[in-house]
Protein backbone atom coordinates (compact mmCIF):
# COMPACT_ATOMS: atom_id res chain seq x y z
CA UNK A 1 16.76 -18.90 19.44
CA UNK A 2 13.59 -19.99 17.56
CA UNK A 3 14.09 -16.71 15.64
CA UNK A 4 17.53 -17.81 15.01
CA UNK A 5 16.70 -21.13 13.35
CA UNK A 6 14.32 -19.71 11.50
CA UNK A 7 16.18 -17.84 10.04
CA UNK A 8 18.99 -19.93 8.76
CA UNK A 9 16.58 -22.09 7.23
CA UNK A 10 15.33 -18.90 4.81
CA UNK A 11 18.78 -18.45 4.15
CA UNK A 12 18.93 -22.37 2.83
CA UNK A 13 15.56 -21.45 0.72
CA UNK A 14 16.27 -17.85 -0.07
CA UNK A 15 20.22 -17.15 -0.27
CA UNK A 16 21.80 -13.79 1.67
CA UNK A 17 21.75 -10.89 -0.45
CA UNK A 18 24.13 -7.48 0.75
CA UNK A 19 22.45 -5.27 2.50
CA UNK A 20 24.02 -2.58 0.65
CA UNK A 21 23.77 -3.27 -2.80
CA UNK A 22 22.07 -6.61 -3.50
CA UNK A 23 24.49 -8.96 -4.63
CA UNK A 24 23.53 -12.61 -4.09
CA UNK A 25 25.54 -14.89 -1.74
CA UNK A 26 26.53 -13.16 1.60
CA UNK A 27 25.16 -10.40 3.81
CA UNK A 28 27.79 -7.72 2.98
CA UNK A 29 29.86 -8.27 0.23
CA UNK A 30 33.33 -7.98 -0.72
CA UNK A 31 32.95 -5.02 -3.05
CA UNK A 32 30.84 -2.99 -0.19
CA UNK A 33 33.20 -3.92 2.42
CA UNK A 34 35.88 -2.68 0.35
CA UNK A 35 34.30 0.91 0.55
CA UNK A 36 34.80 1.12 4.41
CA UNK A 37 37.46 3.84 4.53
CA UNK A 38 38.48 4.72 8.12
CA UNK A 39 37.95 8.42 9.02
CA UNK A 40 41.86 9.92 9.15
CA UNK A 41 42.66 9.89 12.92
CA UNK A 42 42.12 13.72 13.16
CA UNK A 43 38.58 12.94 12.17
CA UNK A 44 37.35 10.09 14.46
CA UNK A 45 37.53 11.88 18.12
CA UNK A 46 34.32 13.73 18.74
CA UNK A 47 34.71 16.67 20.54
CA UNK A 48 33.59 16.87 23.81
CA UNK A 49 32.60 19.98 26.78
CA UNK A 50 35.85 20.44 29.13
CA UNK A 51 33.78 18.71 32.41
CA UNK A 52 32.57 15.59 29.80
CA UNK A 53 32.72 12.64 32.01
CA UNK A 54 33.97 10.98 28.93
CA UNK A 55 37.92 10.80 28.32
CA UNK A 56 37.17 10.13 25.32
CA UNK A 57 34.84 8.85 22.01
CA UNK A 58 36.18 7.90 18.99
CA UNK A 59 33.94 6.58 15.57
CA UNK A 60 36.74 4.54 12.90
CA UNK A 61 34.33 4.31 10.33
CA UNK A 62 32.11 7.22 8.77
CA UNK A 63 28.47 6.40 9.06
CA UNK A 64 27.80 6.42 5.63
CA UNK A 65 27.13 4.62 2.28
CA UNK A 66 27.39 0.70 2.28
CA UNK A 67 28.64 1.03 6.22
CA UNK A 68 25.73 2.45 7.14
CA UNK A 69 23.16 0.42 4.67
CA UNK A 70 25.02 -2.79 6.83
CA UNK A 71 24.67 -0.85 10.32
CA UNK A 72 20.81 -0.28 10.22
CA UNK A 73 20.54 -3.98 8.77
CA UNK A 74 22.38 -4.82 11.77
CA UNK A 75 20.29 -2.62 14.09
CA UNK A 76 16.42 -3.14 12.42
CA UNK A 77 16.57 -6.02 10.43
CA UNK A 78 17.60 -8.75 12.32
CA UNK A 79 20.44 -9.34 10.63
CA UNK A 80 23.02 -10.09 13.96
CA UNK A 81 25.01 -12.51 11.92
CA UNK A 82 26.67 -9.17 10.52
CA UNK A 83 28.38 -9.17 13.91
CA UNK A 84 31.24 -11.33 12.41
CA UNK A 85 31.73 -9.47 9.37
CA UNK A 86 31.71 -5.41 10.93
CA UNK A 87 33.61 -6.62 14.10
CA UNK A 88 36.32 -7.32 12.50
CA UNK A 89 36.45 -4.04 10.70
CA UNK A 90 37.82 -2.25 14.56
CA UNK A 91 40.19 -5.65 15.51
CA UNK A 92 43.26 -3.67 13.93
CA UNK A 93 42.28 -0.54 16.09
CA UNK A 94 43.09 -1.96 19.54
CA UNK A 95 44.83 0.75 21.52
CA UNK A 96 43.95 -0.07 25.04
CA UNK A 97 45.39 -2.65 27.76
CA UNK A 98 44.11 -3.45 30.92
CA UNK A 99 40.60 -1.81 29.91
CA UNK A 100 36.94 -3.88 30.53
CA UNK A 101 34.65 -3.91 27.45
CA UNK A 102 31.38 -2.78 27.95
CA UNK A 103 28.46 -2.71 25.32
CA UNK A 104 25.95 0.24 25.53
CA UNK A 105 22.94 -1.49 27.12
CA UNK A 106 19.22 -1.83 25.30
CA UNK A 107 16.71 -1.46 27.74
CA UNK A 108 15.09 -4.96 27.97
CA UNK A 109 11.64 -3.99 26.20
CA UNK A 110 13.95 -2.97 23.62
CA UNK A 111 16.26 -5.84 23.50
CA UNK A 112 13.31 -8.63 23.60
CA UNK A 113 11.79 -6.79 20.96
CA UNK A 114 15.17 -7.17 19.04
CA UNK A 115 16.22 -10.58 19.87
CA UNK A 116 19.90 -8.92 20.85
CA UNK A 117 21.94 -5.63 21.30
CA UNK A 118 24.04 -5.04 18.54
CA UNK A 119 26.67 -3.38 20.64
CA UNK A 120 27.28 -6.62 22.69
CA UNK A 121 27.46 -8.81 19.70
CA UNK A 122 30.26 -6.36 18.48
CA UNK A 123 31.84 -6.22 21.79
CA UNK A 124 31.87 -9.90 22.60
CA UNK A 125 33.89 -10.35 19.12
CA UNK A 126 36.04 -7.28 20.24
CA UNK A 127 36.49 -9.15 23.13
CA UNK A 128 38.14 -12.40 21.82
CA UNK A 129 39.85 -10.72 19.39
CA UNK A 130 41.63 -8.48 21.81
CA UNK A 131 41.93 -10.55 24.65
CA UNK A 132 40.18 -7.94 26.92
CA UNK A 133 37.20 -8.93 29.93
CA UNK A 134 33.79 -8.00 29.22
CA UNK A 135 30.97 -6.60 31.25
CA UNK A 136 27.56 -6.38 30.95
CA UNK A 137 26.81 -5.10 34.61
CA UNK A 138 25.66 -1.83 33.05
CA UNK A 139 21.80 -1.64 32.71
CA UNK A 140 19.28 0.72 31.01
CA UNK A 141 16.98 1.44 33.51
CA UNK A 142 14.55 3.77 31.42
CA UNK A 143 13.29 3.12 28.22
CA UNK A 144 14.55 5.99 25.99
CA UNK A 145 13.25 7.71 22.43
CA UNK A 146 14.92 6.61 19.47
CA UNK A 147 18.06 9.41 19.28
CA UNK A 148 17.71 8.86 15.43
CA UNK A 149 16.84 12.87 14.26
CA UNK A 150 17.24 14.58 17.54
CA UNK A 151 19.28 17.64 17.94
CA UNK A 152 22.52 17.47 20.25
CA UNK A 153 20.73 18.88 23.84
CA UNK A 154 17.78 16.48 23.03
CA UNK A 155 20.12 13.65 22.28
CA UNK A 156 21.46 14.37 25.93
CA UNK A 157 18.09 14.52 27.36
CA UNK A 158 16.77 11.94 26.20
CA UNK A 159 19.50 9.89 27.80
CA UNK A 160 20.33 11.77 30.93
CA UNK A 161 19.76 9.27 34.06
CA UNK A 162 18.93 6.31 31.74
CA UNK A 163 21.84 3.80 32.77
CA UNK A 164 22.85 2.42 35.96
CA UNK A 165 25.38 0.09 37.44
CA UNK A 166 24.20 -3.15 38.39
CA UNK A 167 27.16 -5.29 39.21
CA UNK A 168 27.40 -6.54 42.98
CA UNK A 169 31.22 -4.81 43.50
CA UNK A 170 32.05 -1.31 41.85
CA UNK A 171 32.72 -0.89 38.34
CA UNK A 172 35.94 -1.17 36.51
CA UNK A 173 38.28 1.31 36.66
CA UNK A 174 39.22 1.62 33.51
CA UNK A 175 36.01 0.93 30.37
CA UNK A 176 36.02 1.06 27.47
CA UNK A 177 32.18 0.94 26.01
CA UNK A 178 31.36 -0.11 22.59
CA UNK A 179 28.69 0.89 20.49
CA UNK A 180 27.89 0.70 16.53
CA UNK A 181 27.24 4.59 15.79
CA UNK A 182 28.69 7.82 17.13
CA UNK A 183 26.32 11.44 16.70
CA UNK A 184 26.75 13.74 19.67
CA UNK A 185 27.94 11.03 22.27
CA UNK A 186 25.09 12.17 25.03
CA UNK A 187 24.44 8.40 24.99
CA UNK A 188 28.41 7.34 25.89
CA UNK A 189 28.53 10.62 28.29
CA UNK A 190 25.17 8.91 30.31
CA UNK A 191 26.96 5.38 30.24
CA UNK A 192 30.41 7.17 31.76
CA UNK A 193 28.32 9.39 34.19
CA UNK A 194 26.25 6.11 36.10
CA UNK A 195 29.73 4.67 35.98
CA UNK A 196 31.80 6.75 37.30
CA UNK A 197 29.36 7.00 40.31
CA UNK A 198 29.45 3.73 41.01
CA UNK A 199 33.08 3.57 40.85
CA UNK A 200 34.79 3.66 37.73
CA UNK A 201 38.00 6.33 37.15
CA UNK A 202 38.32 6.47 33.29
CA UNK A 203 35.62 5.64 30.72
CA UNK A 204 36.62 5.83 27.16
CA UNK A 205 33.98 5.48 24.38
CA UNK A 206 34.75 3.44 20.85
CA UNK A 207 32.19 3.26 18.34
CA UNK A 208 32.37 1.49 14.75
CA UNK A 209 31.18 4.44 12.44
CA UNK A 210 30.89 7.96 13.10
CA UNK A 211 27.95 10.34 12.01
CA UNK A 212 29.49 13.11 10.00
CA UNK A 213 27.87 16.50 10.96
CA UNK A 214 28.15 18.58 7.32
CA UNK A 215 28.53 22.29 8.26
CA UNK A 216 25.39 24.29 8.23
CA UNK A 217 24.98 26.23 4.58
CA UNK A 218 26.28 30.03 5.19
CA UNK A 219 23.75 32.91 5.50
CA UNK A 220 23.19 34.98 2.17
CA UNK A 221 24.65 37.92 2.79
CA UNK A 222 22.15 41.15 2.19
CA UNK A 223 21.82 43.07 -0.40
């Protein structure tokens, strides 16, 4: 909170500047926004191993250029009021009914550290938007390794037994959890495994951008 004030009281001295490009007056700006393209819908499931506990992930957004200058604004520079302007970048990709909302939990080193969890600020506007419950009964019960850089078996890991249901009756049967970036999804596969032990039938994974993976550069072929 004291963080909070603090900060809008810069803002007053020093005015918002994008995060993206610079331009004085707001956090991201029109012209930056404007360059969020969503993926085609071919391109926003990630593929996922045939005994997944996921049902699915999709990423709307690739995780690149002004999106991902804003994201890891968002994420590192304590810049949560971005919540209200990249929320409403998924409101018009609502495809679920009778589904709970759940963020991907910080563990709570992480999150005091922080001030928030940027996947609960985006959920709680998803939330309102959509007209859908949210839950925050899922907890990170191990304090995990950045995932930023690590290959796709260390990614999964890293997060394997790291979440756990918390809640006093069993989860949801249908959730839907929210996070800001999509890579391998080990980290939505180690929400949906903790909850579908503890109850849950489907778990679904929804993510505002979506790392794209470029194709590793052919061999040279021998002489």
């Amino acid at each position: 909170m004291i963080n909070r004030l603090w900060n809008s009281l810069l803002d007053l001295v020093y005015p918002p500047r994008c995060y993206s490009c610079g331009k004085a007056g707001t956090q991201f700006c029109s012209t930056c926004l404007a360059e969020c393209i969503p993926l085609a819908p071919n391109q926003r499931p990630q593929p996922l191993a045939a005994d997944s506990p996921l049902e699915r992930a999709l990423g709307i957004y690739p995780f690149q250029g002004s999106l991902r200058a804003a994201i890891h604004a968002f994420k590192y520079q304590n810049a949560y009021p971005l919540a209200q302007i990249l929320a409403p970048l998924l409101f018009e990709f609502c495809a679920w009914q009778d589904v709970v909302l759940m963020p991907v939990p910080l563990h709570g080193v992480r999150k005091r550290e922080r001030g928030y969890n940027q996947a609960e600020l985006l959920a709680r506007n998803l939330a309102k938007a959509w007209q859908l419950p949210l839950s925050t009964e899922l907890i990170r019960v191990r304090a995990t390794e950045h995932q930023v850089g690590q290959q796709a078996q260390a990614r999964a890991t890293n997060v394997a037994g790291a979440f756990a249901w918390h809640g006093q009756q069993p989860a949801p049967a249908h959730i839907l959890l929210i996070d800001d970036v999509l890579t391998t999804g080990s980290t939505f596969e180690a929400c949906a495994s903790a909850l579908l032990a503890a109850g849950s039938k489907v778990v679904e994974g929804l993510a505002l951008a979506k790392a794209i993976v470029k194709p590793a550069p052919p061999h040279d072929r021998p002489e």
